[in-house]
N, C-alpha and C. Protein backbone atom coordinates (compact mmCIF):
# COMPACT_ATOMS: atom_id res chain seq x y z
N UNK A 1 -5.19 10.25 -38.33
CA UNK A 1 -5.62 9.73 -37.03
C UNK A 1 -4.64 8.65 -36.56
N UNK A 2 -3.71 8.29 -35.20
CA UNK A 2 -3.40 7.60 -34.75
C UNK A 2 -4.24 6.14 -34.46
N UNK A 3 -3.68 5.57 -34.55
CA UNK A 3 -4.44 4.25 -34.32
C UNK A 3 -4.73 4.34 -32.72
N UNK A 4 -6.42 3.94 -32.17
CA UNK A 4 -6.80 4.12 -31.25
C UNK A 4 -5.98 2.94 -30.31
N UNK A 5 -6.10 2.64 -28.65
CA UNK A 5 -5.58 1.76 -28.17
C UNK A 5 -6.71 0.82 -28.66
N UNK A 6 -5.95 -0.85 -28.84
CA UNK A 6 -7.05 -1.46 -29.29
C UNK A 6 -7.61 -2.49 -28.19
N UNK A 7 -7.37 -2.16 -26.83
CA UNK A 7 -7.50 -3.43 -25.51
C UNK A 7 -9.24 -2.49 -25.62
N UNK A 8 -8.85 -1.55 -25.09
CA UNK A 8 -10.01 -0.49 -24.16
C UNK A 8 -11.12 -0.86 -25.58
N UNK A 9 -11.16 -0.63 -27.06
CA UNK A 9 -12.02 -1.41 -28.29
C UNK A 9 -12.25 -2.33 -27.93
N UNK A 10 -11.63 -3.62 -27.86
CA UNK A 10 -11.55 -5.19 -27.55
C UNK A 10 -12.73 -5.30 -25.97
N UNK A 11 -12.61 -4.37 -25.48
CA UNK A 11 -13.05 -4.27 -24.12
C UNK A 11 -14.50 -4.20 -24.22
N UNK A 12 -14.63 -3.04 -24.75
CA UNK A 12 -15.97 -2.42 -25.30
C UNK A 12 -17.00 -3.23 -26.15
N UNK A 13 -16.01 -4.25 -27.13
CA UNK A 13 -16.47 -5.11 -27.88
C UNK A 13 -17.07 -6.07 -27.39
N UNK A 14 -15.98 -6.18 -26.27
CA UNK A 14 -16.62 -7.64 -25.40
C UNK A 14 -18.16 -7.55 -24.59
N UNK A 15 -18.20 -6.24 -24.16
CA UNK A 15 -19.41 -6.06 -23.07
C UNK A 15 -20.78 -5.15 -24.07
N UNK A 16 -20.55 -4.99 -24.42
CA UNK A 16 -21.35 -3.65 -25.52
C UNK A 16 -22.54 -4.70 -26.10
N UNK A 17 -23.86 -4.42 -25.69
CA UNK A 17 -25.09 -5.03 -26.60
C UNK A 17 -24.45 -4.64 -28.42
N UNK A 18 -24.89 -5.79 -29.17
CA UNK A 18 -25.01 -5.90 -30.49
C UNK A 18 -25.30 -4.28 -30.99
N UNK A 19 -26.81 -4.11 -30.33
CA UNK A 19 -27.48 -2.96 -30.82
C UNK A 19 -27.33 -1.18 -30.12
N UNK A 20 -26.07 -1.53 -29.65
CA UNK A 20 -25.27 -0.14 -29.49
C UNK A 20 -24.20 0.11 -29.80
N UNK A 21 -23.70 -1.66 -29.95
CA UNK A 21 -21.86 -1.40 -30.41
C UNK A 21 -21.56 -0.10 -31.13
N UNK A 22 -22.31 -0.37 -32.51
CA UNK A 22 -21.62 0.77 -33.93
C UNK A 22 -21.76 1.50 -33.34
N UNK A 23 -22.87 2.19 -32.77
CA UNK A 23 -23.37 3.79 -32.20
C UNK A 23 -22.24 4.20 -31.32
N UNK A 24 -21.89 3.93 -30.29
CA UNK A 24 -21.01 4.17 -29.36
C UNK A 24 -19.42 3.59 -30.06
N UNK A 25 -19.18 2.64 -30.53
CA UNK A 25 -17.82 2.87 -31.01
C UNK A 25 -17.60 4.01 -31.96
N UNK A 26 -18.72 4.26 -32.53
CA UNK A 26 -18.20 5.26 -33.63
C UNK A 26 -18.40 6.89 -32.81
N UNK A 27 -19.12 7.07 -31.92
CA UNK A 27 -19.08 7.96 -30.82
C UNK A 27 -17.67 8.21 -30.48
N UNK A 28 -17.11 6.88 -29.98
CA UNK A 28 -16.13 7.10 -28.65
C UNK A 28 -14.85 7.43 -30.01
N UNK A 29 -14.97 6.70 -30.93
CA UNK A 29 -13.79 6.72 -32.19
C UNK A 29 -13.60 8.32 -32.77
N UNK A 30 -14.61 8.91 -32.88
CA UNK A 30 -14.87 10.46 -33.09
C UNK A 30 -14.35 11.21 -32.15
N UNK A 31 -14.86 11.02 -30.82
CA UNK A 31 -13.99 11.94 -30.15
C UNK A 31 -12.72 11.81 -29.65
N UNK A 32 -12.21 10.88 -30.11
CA UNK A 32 -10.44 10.07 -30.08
C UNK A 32 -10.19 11.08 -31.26
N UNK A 33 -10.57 11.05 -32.60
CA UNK A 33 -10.48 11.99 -33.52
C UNK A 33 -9.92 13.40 -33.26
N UNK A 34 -10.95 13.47 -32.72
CA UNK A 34 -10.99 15.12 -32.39
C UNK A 34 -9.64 15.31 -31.55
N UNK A 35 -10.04 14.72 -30.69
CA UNK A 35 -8.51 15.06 -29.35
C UNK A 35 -7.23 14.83 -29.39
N UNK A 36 -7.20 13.87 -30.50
CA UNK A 36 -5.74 13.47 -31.06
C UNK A 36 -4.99 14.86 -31.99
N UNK A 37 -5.86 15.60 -32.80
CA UNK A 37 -5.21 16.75 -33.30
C UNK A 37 -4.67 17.70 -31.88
N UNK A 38 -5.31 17.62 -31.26
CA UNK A 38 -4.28 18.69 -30.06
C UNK A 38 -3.64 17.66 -29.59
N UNK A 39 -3.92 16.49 -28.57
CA UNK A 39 -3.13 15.94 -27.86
C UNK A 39 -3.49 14.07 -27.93
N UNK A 40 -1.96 13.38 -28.68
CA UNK A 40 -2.28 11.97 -28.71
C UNK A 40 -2.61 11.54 -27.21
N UNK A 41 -1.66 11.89 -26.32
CA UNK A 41 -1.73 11.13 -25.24
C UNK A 41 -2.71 11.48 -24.53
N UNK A 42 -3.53 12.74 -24.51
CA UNK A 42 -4.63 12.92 -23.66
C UNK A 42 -6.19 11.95 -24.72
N UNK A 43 -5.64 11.99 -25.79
CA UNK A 43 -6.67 11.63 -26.56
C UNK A 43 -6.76 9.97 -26.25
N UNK A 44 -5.76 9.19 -26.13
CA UNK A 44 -5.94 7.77 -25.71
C UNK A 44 -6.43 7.64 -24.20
N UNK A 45 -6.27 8.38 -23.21
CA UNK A 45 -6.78 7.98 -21.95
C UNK A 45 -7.93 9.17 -22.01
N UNK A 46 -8.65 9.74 -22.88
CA UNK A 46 -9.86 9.71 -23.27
C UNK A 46 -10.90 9.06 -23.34
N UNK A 47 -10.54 8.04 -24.63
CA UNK A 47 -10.76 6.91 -24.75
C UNK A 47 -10.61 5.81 -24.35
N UNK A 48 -10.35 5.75 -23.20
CA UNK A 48 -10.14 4.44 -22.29
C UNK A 48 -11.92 5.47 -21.26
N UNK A 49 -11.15 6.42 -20.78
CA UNK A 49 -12.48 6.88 -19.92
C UNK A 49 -13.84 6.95 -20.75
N UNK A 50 -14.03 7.74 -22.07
CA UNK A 50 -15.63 7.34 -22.28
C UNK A 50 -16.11 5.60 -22.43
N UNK A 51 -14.89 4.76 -22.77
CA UNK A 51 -15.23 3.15 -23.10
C UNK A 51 -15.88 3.20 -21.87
N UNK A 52 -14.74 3.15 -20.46
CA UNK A 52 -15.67 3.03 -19.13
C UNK A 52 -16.78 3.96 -18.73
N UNK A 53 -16.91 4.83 -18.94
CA UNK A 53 -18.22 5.30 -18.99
C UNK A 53 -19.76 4.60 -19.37
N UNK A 54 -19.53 3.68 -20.65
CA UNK A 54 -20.43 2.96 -21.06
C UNK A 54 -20.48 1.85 -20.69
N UNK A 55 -19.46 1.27 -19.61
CA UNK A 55 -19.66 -0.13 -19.38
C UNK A 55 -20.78 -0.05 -17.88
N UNK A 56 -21.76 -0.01 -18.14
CA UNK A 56 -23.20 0.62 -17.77
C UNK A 56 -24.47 -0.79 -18.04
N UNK A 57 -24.73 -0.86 -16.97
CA UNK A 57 -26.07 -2.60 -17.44
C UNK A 57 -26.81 -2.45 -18.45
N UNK A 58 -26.81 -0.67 -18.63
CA UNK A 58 -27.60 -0.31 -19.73
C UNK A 58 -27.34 -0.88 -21.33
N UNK A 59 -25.94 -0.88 -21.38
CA UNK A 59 -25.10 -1.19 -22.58
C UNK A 59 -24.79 -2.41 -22.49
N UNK A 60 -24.87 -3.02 -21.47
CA UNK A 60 -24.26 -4.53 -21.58
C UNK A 60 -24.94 -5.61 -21.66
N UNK A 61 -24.01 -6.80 -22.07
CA UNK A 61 -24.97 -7.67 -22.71
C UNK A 61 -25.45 -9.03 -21.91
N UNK A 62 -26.27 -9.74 -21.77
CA UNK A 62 -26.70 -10.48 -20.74
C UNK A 62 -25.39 -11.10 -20.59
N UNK A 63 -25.45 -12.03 -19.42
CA UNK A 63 -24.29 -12.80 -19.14
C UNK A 63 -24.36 -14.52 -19.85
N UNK A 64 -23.49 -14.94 -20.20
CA UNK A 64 -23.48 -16.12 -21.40
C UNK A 64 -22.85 -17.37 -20.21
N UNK A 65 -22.49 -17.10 -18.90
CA UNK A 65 -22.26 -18.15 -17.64
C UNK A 65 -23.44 -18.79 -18.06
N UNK A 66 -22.87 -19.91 -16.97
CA UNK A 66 -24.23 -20.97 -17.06
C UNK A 66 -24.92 -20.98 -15.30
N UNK A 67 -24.22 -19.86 -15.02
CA UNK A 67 -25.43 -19.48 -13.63
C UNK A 67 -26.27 -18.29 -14.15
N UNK A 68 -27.58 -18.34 -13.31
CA UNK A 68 -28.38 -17.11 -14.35
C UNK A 68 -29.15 -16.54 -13.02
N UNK A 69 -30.04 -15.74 -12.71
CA UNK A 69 -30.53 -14.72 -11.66
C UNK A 69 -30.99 -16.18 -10.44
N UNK A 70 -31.16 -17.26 -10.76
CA UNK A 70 -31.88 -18.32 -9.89
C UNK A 70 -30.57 -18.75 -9.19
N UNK A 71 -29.28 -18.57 -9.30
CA UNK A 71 -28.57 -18.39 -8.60
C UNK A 71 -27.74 -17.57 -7.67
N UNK A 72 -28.33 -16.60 -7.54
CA UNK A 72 -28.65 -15.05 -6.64
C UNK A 72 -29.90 -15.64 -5.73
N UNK A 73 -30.71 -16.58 -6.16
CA UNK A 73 -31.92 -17.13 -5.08
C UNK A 73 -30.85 -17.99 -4.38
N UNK A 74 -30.62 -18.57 -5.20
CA UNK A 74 -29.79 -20.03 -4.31
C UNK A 74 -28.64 -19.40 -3.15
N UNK A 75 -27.68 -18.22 -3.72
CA UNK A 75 -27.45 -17.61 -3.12
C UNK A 75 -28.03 -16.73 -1.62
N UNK A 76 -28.94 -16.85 -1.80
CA UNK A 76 -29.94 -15.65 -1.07
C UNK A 76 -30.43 -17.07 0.20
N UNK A 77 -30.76 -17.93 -0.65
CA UNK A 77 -31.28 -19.20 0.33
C UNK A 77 -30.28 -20.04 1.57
N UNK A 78 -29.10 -19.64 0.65
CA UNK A 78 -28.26 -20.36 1.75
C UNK A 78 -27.17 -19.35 2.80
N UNK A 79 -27.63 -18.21 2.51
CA UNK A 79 -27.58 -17.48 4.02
C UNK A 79 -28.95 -17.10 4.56
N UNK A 80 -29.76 -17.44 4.36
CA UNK A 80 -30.95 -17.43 5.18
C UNK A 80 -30.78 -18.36 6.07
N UNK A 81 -30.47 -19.97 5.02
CA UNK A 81 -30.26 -20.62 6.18
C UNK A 81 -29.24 -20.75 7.20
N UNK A 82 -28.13 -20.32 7.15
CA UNK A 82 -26.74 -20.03 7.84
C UNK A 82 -27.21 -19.32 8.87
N UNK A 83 -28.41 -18.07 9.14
CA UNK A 83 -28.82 -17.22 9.48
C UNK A 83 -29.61 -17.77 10.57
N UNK A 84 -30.07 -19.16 10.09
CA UNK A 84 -31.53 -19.69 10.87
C UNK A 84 -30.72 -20.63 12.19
N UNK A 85 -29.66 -21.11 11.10
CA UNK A 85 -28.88 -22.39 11.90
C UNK A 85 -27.83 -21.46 13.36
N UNK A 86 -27.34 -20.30 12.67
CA UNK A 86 -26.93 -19.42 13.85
C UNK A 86 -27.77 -19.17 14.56
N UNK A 87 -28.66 -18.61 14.52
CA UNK A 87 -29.61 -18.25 15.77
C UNK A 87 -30.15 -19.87 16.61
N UNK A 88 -30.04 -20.88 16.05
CA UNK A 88 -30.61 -21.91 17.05
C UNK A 88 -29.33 -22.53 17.43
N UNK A 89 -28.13 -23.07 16.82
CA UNK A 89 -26.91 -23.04 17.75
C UNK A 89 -25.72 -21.75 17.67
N UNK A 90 -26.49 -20.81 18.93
CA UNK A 90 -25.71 -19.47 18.65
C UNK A 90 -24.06 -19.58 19.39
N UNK A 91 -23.86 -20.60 20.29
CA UNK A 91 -22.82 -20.61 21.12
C UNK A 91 -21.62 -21.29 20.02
N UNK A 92 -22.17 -22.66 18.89
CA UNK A 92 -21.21 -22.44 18.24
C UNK A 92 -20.85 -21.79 17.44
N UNK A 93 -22.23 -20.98 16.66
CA UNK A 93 -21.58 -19.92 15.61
C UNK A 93 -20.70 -19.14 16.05
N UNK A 94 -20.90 -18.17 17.73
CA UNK A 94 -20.13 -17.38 18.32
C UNK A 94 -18.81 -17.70 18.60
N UNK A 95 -19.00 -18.90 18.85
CA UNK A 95 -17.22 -19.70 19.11
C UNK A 95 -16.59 -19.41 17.58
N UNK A 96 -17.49 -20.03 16.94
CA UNK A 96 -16.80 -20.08 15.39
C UNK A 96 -16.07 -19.06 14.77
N UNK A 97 -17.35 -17.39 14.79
CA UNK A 97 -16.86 -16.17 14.26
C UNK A 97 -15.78 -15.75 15.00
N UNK A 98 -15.91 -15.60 16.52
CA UNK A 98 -14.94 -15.32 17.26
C UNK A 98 -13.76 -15.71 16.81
N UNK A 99 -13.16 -17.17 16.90
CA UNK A 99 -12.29 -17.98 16.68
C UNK A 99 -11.50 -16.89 15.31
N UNK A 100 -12.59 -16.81 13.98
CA UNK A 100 -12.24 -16.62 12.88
C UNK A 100 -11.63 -14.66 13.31
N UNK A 101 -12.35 -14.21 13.89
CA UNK A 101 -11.80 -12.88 14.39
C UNK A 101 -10.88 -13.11 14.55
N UNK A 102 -10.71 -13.66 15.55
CA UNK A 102 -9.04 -13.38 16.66
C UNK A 102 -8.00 -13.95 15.46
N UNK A 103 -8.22 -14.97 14.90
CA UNK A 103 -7.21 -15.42 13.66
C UNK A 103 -6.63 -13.76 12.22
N UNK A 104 -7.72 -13.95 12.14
CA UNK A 104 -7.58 -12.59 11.18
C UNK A 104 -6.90 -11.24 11.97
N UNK A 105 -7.41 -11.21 12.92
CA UNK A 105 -6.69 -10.11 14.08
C UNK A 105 -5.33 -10.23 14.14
N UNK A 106 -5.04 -11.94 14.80
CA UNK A 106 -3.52 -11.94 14.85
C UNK A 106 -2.40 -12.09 13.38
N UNK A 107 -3.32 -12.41 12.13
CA UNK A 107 -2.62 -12.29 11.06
C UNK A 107 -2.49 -10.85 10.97
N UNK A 108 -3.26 -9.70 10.51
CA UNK A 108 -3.23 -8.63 10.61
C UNK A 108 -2.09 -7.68 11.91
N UNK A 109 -1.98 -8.20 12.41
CA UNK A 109 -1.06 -7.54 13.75
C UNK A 109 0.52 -8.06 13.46
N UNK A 110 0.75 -9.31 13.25
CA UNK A 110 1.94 -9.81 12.50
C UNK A 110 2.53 -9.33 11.16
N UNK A 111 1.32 -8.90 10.54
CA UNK A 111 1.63 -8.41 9.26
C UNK A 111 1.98 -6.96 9.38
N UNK A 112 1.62 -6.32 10.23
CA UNK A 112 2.26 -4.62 10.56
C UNK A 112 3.14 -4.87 11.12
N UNK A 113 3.57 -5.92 11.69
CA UNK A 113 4.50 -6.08 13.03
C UNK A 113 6.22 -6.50 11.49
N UNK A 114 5.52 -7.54 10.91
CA UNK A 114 6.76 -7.59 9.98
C UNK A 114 7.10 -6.50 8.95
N UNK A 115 6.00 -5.63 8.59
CA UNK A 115 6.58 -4.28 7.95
C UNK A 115 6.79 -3.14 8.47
N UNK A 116 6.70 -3.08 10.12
CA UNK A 116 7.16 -1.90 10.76
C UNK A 116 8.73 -2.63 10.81
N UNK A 117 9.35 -3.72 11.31
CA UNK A 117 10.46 -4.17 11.27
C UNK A 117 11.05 -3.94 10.17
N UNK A 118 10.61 -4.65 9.03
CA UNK A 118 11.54 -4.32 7.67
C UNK A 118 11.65 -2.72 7.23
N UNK A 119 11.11 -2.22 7.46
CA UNK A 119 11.11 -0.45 7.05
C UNK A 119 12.13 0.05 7.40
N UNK A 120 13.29 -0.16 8.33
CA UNK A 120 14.36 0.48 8.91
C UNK A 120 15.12 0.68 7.71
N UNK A 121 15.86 1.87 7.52
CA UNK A 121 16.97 2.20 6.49
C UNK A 121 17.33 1.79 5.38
N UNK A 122 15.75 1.74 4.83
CA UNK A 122 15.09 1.12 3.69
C UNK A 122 15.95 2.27 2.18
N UNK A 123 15.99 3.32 2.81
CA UNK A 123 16.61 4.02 1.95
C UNK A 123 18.33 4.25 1.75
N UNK A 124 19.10 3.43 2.11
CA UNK A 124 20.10 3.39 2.25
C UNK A 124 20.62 2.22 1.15
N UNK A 125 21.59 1.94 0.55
CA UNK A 125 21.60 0.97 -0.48
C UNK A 125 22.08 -0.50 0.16
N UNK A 126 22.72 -0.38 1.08
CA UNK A 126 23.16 -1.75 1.39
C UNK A 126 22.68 -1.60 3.22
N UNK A 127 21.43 -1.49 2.71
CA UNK A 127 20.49 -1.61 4.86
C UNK A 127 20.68 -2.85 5.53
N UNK A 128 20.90 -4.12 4.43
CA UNK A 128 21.48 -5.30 5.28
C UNK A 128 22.62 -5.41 6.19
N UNK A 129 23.22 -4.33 5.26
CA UNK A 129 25.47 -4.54 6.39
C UNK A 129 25.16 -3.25 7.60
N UNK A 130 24.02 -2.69 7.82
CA UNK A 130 24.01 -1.59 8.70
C UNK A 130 23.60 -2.56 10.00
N UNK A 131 23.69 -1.49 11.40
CA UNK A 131 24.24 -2.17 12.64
C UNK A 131 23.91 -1.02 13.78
N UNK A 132 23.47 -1.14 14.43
CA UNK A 132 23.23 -0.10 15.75
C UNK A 132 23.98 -0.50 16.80
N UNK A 133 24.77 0.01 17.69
CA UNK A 133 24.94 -0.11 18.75
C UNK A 133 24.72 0.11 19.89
N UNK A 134 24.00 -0.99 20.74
CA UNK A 134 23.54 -0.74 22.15
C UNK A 134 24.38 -0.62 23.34
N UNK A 135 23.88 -0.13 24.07
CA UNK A 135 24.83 0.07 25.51
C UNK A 135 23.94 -1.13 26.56
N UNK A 136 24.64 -1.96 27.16
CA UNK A 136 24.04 -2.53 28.19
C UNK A 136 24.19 -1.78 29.75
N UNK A 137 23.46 -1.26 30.37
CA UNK A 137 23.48 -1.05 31.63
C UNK A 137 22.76 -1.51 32.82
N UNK A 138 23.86 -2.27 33.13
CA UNK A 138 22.87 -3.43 34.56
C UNK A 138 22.68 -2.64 35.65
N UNK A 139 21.23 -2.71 36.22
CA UNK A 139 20.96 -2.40 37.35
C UNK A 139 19.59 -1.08 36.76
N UNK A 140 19.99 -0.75 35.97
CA UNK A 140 19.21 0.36 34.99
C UNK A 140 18.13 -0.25 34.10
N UNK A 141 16.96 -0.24 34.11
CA UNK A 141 15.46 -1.45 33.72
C UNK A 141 14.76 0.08 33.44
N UNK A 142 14.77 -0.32 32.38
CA UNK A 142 13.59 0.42 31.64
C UNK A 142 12.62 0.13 30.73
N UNK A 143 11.25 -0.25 30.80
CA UNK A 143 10.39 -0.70 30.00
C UNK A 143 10.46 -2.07 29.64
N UNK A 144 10.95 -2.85 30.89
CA UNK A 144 11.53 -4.38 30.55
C UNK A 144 12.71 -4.21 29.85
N UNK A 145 13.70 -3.47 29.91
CA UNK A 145 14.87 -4.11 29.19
C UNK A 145 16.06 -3.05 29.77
N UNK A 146 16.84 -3.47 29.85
CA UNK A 146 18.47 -2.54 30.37
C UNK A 146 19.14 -2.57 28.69
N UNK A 147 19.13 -2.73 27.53
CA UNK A 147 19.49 -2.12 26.90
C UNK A 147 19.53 -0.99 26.12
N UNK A 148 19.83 0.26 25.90
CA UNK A 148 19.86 1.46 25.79
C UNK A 148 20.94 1.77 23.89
N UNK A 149 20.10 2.61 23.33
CA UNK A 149 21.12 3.03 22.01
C UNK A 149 21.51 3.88 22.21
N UNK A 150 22.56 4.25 23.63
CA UNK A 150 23.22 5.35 24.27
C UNK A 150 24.36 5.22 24.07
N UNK A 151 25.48 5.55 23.42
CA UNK A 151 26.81 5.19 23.22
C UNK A 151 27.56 6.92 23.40
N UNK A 152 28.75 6.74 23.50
CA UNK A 152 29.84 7.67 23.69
C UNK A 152 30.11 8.52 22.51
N UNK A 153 30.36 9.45 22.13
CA UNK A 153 30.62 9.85 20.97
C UNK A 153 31.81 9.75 20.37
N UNK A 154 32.40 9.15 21.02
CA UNK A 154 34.00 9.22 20.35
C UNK A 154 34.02 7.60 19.75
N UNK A 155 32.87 7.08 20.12
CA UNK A 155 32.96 5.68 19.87
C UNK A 155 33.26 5.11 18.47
N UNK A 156 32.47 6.02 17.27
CA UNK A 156 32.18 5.91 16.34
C UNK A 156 33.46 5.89 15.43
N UNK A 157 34.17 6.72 15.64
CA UNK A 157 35.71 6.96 15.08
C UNK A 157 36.39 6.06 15.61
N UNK A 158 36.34 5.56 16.88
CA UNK A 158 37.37 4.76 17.60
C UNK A 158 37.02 3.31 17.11
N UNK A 159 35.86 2.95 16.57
CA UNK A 159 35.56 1.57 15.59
C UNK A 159 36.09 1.56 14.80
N UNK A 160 35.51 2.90 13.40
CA UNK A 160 36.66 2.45 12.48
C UNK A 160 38.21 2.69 12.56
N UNK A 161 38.09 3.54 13.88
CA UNK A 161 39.78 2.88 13.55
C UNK A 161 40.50 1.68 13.66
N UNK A 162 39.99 1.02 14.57
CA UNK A 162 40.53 -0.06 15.39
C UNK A 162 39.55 -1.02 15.07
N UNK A 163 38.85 -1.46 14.07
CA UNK A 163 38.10 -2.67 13.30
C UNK A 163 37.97 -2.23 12.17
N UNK A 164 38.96 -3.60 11.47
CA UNK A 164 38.74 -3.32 10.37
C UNK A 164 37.21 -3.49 9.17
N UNK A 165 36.49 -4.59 10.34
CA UNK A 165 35.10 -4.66 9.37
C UNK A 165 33.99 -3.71 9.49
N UNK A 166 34.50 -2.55 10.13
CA UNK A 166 33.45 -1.43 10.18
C UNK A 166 33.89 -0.37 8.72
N UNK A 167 33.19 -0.15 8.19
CA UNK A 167 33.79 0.36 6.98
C UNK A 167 33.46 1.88 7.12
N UNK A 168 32.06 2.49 7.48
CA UNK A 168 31.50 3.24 8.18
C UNK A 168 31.40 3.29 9.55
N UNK A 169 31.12 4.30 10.14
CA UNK A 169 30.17 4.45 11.44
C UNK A 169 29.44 5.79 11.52
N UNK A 170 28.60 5.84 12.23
CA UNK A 170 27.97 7.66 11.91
C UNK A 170 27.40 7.63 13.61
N UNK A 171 27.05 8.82 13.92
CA UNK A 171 26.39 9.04 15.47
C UNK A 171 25.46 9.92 15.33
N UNK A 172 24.43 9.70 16.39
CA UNK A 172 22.79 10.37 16.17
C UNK A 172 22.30 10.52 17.42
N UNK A 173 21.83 12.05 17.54
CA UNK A 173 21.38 12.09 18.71
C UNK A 173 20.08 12.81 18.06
N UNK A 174 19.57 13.18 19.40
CA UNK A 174 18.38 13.57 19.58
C UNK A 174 18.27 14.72 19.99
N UNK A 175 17.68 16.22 19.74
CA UNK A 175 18.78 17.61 19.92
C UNK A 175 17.26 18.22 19.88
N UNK A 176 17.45 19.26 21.18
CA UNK A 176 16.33 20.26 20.90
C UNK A 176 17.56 22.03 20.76
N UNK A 177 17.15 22.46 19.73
CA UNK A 177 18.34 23.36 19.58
C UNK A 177 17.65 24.77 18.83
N UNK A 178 18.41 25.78 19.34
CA UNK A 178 17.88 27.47 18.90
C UNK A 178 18.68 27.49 17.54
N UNK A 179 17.97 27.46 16.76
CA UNK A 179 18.45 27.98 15.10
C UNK A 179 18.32 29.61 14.81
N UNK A 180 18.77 30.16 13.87
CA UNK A 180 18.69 31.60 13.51
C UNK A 180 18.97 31.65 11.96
N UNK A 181 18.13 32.12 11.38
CA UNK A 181 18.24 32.21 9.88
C UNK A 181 17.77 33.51 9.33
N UNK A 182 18.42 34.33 8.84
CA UNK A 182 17.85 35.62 8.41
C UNK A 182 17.46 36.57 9.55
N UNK A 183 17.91 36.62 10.38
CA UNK A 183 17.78 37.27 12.26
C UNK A 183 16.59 36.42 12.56
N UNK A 184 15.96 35.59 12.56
CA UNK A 184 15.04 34.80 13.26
C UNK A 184 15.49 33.90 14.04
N UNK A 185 15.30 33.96 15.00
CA UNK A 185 15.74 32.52 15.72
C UNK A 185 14.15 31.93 16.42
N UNK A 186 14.31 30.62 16.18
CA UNK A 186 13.62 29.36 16.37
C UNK A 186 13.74 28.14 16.91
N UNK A 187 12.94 27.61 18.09
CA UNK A 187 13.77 26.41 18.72
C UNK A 187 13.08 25.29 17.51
N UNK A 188 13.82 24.61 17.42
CA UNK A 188 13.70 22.89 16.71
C UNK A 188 13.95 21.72 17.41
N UNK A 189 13.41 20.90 17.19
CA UNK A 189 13.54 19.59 17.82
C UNK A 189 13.78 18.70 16.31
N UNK A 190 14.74 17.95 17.00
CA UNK A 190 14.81 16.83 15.39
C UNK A 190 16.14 15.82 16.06
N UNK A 191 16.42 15.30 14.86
CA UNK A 191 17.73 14.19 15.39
C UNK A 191 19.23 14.86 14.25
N UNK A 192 20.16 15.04 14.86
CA UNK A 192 21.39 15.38 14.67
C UNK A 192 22.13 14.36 14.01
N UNK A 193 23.15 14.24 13.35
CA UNK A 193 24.06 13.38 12.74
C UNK A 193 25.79 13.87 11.84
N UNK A 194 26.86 13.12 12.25
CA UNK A 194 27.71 13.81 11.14
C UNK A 194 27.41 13.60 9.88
N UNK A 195 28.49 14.14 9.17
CA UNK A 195 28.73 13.50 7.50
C UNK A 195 28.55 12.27 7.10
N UNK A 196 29.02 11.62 7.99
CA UNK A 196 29.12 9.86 7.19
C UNK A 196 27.69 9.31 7.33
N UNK A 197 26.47 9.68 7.85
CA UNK A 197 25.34 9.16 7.91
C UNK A 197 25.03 8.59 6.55
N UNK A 198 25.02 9.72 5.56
CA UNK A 198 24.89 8.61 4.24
C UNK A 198 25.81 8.04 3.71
């Protein structure tokens, strides 16, 4: 027999009434037994799943804190009263929750807002030295802004030739195009790119 994991034991040990421990360790230890002749590794996360199986109120042992069920009252008492005190000043509770909404709202909205930003060309190894180029066109307002990621195609070659701190450049469009594979042809929509993209 492999030696069982000994946390998921230790675990069991910890929560397990006195007067089921043996019964069920020597249960859960048996069928670790058994499953280890075909398979060790299915046989240890076996035995992690029947341990949790038994961690059940049935099996477990009172709690040894020094809060005990009269603090589930005390608990229970002081949102009753939170409950009582809202309903007789309801304009400040409402200010209050509100307040606490819109806070949590605008953390939550910042927090998608900074991981839709960082996600860009996350898969690329050095996404910090990468660079887009915009086109400015005055007089041209679109969606609040005249800048556009519309560039020339010859542009891309004509950087690195003529700068030396472009080490790369690549170009990307946006292409609805008739494919044919095996005599099928199919329109696609997708985004286009040369070689140097990666």
């Amino acid at each position: 027999m492999k030696r069982p994991p000994h946390r998921a034991l230790r675990f069991l040990r910890w929560f397990c009434k006195e007067d089921y421990l043996e019964e069920v360790e020597g249960d859960v230890l048996e069928i670790y037994d058994e499953q280890c002749k075909t398979s060790p590794r299915k046989a240890r996360w076996g035995l992690l799943w029947n341990v949790l199986r038994h961690f059940h109120p049935v099996f477990m042992k009172k709690p040894t804190t020094p809060w005990n069920i009269t603090s589930l009252g005390m608990l229970h008492n002081y949102f009753k009263v939170a409950w009582r005190s809202a309903q007789k000043q309801w304009l400040y509770a409402t200010i209050n929750l509100g307040g606490l909404a819109l806070g949590l709202t605008c953390f939550i909205l910042v927090l998608i807002y900074l991981k839709h930003e960082n996600s860009y060309d996350r898969f690329l190894q050095n996404s910090s030295q990468v660079y887009r180029v915009y086109q400015k066109q005055l007089g041209n307002e679109h969606m609040g802004t005249d800048l556009f990621a519309v560039t020339p195609y010859r542009l891309a070659p004509a950087m690195t030739a003529e700068y030396p701190e472009v080490v790369q450049a690549t170009s990307v469009r946006e292409e609805n195009a008739l494919l044919a594979q095996d005599g099928k042809s199919f329109l696609e929509s997708g985004y286009m790119a040369d070689s140097h993209f990666f």
